[in-house]
Structure formats: structure tokens, C-alpha cells
C-alpha atoms as a PDB file:
ATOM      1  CA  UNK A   1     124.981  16.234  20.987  1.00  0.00           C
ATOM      2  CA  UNK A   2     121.881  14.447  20.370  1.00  0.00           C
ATOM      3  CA  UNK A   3     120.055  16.531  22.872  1.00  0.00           C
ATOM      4  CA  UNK A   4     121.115  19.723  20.368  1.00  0.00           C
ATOM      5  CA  UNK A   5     120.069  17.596  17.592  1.00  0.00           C
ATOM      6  CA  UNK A   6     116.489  17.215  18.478  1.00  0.00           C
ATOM      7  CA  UNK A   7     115.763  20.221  20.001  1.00  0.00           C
ATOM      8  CA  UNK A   8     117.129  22.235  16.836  1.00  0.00           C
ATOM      9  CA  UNK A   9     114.438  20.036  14.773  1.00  0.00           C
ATOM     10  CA  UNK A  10     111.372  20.541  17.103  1.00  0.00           C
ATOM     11  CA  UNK A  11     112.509  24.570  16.425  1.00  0.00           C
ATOM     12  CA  UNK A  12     112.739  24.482  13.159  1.00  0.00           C
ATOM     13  CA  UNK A  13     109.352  22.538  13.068  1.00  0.00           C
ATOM     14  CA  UNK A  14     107.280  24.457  15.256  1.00  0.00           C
ATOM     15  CA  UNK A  15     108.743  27.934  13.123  1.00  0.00           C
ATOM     16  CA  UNK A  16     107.560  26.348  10.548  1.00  0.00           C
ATOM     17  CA  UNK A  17     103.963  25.437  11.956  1.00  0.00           C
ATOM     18  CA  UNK A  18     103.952  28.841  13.360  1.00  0.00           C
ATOM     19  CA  UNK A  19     104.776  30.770  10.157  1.00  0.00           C
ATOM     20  CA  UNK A  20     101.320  28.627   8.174  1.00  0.00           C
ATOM     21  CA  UNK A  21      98.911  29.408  10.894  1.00  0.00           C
ATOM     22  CA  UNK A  22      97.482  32.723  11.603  1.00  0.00           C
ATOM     23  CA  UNK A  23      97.711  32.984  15.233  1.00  0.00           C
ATOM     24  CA  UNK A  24     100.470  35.886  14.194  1.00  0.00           C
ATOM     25  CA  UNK A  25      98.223  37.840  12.277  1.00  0.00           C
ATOM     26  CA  UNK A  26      95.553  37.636  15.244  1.00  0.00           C
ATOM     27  CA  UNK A  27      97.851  38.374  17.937  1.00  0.00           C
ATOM     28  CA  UNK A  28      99.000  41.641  15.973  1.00  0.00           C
ATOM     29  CA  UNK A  29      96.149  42.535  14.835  1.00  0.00           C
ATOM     30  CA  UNK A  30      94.546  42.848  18.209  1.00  0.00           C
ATOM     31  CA  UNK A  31      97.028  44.510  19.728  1.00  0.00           C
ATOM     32  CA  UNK A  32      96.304  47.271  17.360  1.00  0.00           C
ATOM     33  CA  UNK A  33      93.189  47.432  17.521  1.00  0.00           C
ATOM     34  CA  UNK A  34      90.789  44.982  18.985  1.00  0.00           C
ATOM     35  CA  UNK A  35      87.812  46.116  17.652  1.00  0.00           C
ATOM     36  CA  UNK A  36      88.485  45.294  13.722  1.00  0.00           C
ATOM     37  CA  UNK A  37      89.674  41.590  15.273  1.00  0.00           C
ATOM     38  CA  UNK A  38      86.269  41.009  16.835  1.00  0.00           C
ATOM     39  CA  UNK A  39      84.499  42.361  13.652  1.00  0.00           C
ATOM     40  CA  UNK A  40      86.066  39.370  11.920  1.00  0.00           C
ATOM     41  CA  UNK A  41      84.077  37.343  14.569  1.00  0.00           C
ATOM     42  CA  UNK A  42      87.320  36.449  16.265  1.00  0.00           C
ATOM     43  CA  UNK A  43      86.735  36.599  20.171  1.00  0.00           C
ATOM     44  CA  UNK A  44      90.293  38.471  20.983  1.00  0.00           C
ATOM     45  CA  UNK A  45      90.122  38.337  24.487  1.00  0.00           C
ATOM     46  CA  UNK A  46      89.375  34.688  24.907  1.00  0.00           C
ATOM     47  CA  UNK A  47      92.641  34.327  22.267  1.00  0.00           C
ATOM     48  CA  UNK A  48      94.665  36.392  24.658  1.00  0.00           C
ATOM     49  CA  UNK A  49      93.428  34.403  27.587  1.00  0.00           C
ATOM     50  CA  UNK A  50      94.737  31.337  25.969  1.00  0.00           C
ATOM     51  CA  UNK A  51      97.566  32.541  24.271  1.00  0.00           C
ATOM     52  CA  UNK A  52      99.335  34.285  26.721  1.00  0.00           C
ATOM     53  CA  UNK A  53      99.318  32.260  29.814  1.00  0.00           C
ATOM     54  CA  UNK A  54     100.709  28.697  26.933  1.00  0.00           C
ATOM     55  CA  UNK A  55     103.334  31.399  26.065  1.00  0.00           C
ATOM     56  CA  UNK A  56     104.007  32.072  29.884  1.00  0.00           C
ATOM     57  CA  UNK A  57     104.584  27.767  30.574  1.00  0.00           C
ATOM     58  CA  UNK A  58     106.775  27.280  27.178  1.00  0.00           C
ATOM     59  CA  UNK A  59     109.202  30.487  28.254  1.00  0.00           C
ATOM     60  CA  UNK A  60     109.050  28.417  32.006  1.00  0.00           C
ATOM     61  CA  UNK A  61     109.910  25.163  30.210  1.00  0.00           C
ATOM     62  CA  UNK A  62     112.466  27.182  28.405  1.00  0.00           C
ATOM     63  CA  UNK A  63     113.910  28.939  31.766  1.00  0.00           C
ATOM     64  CA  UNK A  64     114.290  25.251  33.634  1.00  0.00           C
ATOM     65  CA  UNK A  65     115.733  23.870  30.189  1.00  0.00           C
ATOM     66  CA  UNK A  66     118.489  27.018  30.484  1.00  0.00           C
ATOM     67  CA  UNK A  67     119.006  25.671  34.426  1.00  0.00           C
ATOM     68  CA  UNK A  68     120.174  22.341  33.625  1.00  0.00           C
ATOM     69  CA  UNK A  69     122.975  24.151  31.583  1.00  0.00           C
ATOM     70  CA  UNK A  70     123.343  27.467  33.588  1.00  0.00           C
ATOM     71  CA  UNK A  71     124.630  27.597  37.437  1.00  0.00           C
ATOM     72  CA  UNK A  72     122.043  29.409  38.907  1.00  0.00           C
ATOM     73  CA  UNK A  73     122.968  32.258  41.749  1.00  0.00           C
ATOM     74  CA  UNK A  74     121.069  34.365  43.623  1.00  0.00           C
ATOM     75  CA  UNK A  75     123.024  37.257  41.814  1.00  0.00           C
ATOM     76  CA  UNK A  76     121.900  36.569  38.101  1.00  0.00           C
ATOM     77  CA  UNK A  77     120.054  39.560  37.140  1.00  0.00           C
ATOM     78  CA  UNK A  78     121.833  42.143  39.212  1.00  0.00           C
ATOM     79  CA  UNK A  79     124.065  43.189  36.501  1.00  0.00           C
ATOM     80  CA  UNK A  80     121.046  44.140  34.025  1.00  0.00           C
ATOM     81  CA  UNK A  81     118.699  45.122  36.805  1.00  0.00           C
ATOM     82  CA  UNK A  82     120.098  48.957  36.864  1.00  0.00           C
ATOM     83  CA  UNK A  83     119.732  49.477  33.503  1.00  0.00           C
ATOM     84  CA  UNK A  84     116.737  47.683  33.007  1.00  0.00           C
ATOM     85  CA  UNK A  85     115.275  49.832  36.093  1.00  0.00           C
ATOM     86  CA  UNK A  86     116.785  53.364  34.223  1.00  0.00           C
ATOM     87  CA  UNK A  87     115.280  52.358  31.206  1.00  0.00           C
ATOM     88  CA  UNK A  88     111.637  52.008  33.235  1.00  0.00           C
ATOM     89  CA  UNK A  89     112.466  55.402  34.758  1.00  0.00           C
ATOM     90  CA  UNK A  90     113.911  57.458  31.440  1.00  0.00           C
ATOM     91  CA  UNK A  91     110.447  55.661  29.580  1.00  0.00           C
ATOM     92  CA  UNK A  92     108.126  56.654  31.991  1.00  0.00           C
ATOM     93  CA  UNK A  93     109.184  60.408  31.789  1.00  0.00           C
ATOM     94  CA  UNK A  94     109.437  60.448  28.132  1.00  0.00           C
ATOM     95  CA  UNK A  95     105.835  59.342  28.595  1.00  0.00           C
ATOM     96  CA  UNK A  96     104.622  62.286  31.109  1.00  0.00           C
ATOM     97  CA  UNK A  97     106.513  65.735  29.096  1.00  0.00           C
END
């Protein structure tokens, strides 16, 4: 219970950190289009290089967090993995016609 406790107030803390800083705006912005980012003298691919692989270890952290509560199998994602596989297929075709 205290475990739940805590980690409910470092969420709530870092969402609110997150929504005050501007790293959203930046992150959108350059997917869209990088080139009105940089004219703001914002260096989007150095951002991305340091965004994306701190987003990559905190969803890691999250993943062996989920362990500890979760049995893990060697089956887990076989039950989504057709789907998400006909979804690649279906997308990829919508793409080409």
C-alpha cells in the first residue's frame, strides 16, 4: 500500500513538471516539421538524441517494475502478436494503393 502511495505521487508530480516545461511543444513540433524547430535555434536532432533513448530506460524501468507484479511467460505477447502483425500488414497496403 505504501508502495502505491508513493509511486501515485512521483506521477502526479512529474505530470505536473511535464505539463510547465516545453519539452511537449518541442517534441511535436519537430515531428511536424523540423525545419521551423531549428529556426527557433532549437537543435532538434540533438533533442531527439536525448529524448528518446531517457524515454526508452524509464518505459524499461517501467517494464521490470510491471515484472515484480506480473508472472512472466515465454507466451506473453502471443495473443496480441496476430493482430498487431495484421495491423502492420492491412497499414502497409493502405500505404502502397
Amino acid at each position: 500500500m505504501v508502495i502505491a502511495v508513493l509511486l501515485s505521487v512521483l506521477v502526479i508530480s512529474v505530470s505536473n513538471t511535464l505539463n510547465k516545461i516545453v519539452i511537449w511543444g518541442v517534441s511535436g513540433a519537430g515531428t511536424d516539421d523540423a525545419e521551423k524547430v531549428e529556426a527557433l535555434s532549437i537543435n532538434i536532432y540533438q533533442f531527439f538524441t536525448i529524448t528518446l533513448p531517457l524515454a526508452a530506460s524509464l518505459l524499461a524501468r517501467a517494464g521490470r517494475m510491471h515484472v515484480a507484479i506480473a508472472m512472466v511467460v515465454l507466451e506473453m505477447g502471443m495473443s496480441i502478436i496476430a493482430f498487431a502483425f495484421s495491423g502492420v500488414i492491412i497499414g502497409g497496403l493502405a500505404l502502397c494503393g
